[in-house]
Protein backbone atom coordinates (compact mmCIF):
# COMPACT_ATOMS: atom_id res chain seq x y z
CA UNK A 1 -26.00 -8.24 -41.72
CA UNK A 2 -22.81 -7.42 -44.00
CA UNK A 3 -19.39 -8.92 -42.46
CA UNK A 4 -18.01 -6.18 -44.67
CA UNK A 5 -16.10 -4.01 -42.61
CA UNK A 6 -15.66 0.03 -43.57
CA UNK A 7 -13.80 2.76 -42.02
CA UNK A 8 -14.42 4.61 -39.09
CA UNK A 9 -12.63 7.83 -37.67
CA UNK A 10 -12.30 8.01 -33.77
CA UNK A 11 -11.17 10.47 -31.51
CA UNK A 12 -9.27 9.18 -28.09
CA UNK A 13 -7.53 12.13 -26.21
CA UNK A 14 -8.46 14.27 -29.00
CA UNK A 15 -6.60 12.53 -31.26
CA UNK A 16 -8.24 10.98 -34.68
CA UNK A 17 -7.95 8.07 -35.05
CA UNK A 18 -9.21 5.65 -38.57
CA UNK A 19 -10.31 2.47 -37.29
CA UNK A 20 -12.20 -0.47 -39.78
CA UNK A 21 -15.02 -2.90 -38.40
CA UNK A 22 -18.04 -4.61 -39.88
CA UNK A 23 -21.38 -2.61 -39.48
CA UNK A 24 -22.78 -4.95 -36.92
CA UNK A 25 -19.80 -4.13 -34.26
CA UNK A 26 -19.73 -0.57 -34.99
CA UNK A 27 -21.41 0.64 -31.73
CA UNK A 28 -19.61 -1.65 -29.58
CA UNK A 29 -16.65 -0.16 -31.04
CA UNK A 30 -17.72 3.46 -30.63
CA UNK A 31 -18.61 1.92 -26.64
CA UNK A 32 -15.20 0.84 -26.77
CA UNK A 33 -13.86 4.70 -27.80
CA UNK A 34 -15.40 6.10 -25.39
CA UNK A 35 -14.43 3.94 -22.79
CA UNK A 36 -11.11 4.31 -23.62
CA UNK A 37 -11.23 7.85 -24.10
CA UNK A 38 -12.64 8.33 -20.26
CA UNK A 39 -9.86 5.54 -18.83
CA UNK A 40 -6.78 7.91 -19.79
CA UNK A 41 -8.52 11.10 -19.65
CA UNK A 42 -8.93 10.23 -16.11
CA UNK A 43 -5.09 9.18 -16.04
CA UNK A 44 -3.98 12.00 -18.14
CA UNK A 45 -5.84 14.35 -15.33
CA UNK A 46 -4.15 11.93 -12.59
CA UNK A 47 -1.28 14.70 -13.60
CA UNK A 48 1.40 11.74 -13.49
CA UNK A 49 1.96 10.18 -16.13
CA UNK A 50 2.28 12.51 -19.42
CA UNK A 51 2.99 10.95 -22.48
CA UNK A 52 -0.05 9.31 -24.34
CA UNK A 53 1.79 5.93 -24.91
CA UNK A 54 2.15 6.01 -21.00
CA UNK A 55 -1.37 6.73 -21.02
CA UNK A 56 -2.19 4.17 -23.14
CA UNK A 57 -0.66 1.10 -21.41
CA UNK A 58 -2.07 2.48 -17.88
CA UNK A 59 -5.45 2.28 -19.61
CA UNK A 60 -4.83 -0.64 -20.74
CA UNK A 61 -3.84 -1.85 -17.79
CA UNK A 62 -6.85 -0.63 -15.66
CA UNK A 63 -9.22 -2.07 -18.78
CA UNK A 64 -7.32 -5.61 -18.02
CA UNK A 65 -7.67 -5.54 -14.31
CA UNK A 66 -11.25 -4.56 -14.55
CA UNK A 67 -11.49 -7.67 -17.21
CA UNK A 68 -9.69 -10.11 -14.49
CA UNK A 69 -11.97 -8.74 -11.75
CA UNK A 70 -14.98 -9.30 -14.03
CA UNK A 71 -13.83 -13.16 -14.54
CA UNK A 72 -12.93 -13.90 -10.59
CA UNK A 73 -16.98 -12.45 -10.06
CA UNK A 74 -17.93 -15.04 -13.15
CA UNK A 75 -16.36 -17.90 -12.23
CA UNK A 76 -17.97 -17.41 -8.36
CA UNK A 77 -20.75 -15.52 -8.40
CA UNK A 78 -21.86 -13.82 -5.47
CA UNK A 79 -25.37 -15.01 -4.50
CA UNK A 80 -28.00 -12.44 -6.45
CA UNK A 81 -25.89 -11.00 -8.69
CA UNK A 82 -27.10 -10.66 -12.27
CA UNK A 83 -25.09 -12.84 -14.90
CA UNK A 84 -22.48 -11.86 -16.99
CA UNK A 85 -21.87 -12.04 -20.40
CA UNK A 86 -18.16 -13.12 -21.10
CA UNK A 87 -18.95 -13.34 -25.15
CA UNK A 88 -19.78 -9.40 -24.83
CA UNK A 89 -16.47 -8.96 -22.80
CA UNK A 90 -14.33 -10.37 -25.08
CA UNK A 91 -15.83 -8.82 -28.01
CA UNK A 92 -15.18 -5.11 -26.26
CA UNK A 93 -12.17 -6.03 -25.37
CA UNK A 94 -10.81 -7.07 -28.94
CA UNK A 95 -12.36 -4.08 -30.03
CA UNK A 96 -10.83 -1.51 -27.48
CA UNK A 97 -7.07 -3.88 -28.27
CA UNK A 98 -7.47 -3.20 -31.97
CA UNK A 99 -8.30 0.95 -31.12
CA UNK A 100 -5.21 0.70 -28.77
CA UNK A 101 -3.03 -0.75 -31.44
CA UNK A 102 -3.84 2.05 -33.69
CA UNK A 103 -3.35 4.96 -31.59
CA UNK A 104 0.53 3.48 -30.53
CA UNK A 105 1.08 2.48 -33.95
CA UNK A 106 2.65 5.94 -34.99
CA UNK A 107 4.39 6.11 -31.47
CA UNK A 108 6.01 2.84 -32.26
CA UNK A 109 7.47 4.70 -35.36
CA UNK A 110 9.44 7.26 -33.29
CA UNK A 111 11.02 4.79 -31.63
């Protein structure tokens, strides 16, 4: 596979968005989108927070919560439960940090 990354346009909130990875992690990043795009639509439809940096950090916040949760279940499973893969987590979650930093990067320019 080519570690060559190329450009990808993304829409979060429908907002575009260009965003480069390799070919390989291109539909964990799309995942990662969409994921993101349902966290602060659900927020944004919450009706209280409006502006989409607000949005953004609630997101991430809920993303990071659901990450801790996810590591309290790894380190002690409950008995039955299917394993998890923390390689996978932490590659989504680079992924969704890198989408987040471009979509407050102009916001940080108003500032």
């Amino acid at each position: 596979m080519s570690d060559k990354a190329k450009s990808l346009d993304v829409n979060i909130m429908g907002r575009s968005y260009k965003v480069t990875c390799p070919d390989e992690e291109r539909e964990a990043l799309l995942q990662a989108v969409a994921y993101l795009d349902q966290k602060m639509a659900e927020i944004k439809s919450g009706g209280r927070v409006a502006s989409v940096e607000r949005i953004a950090v609630m997101a991430a916040l809920n993303i990071a919560h659901e990450l801790l949760e996810a590591r309290t279940q790894r380190a002690a499973p409950p008995a039955g439960a299917d394993s998890f893969d923390i390689a996978e987590v932490k590659r989504r979650m680079a992924a969704m940090q890198a989408t987040l930093d471009q979509a407050l990067a102009p916001q940080e320019k108003l500032l």
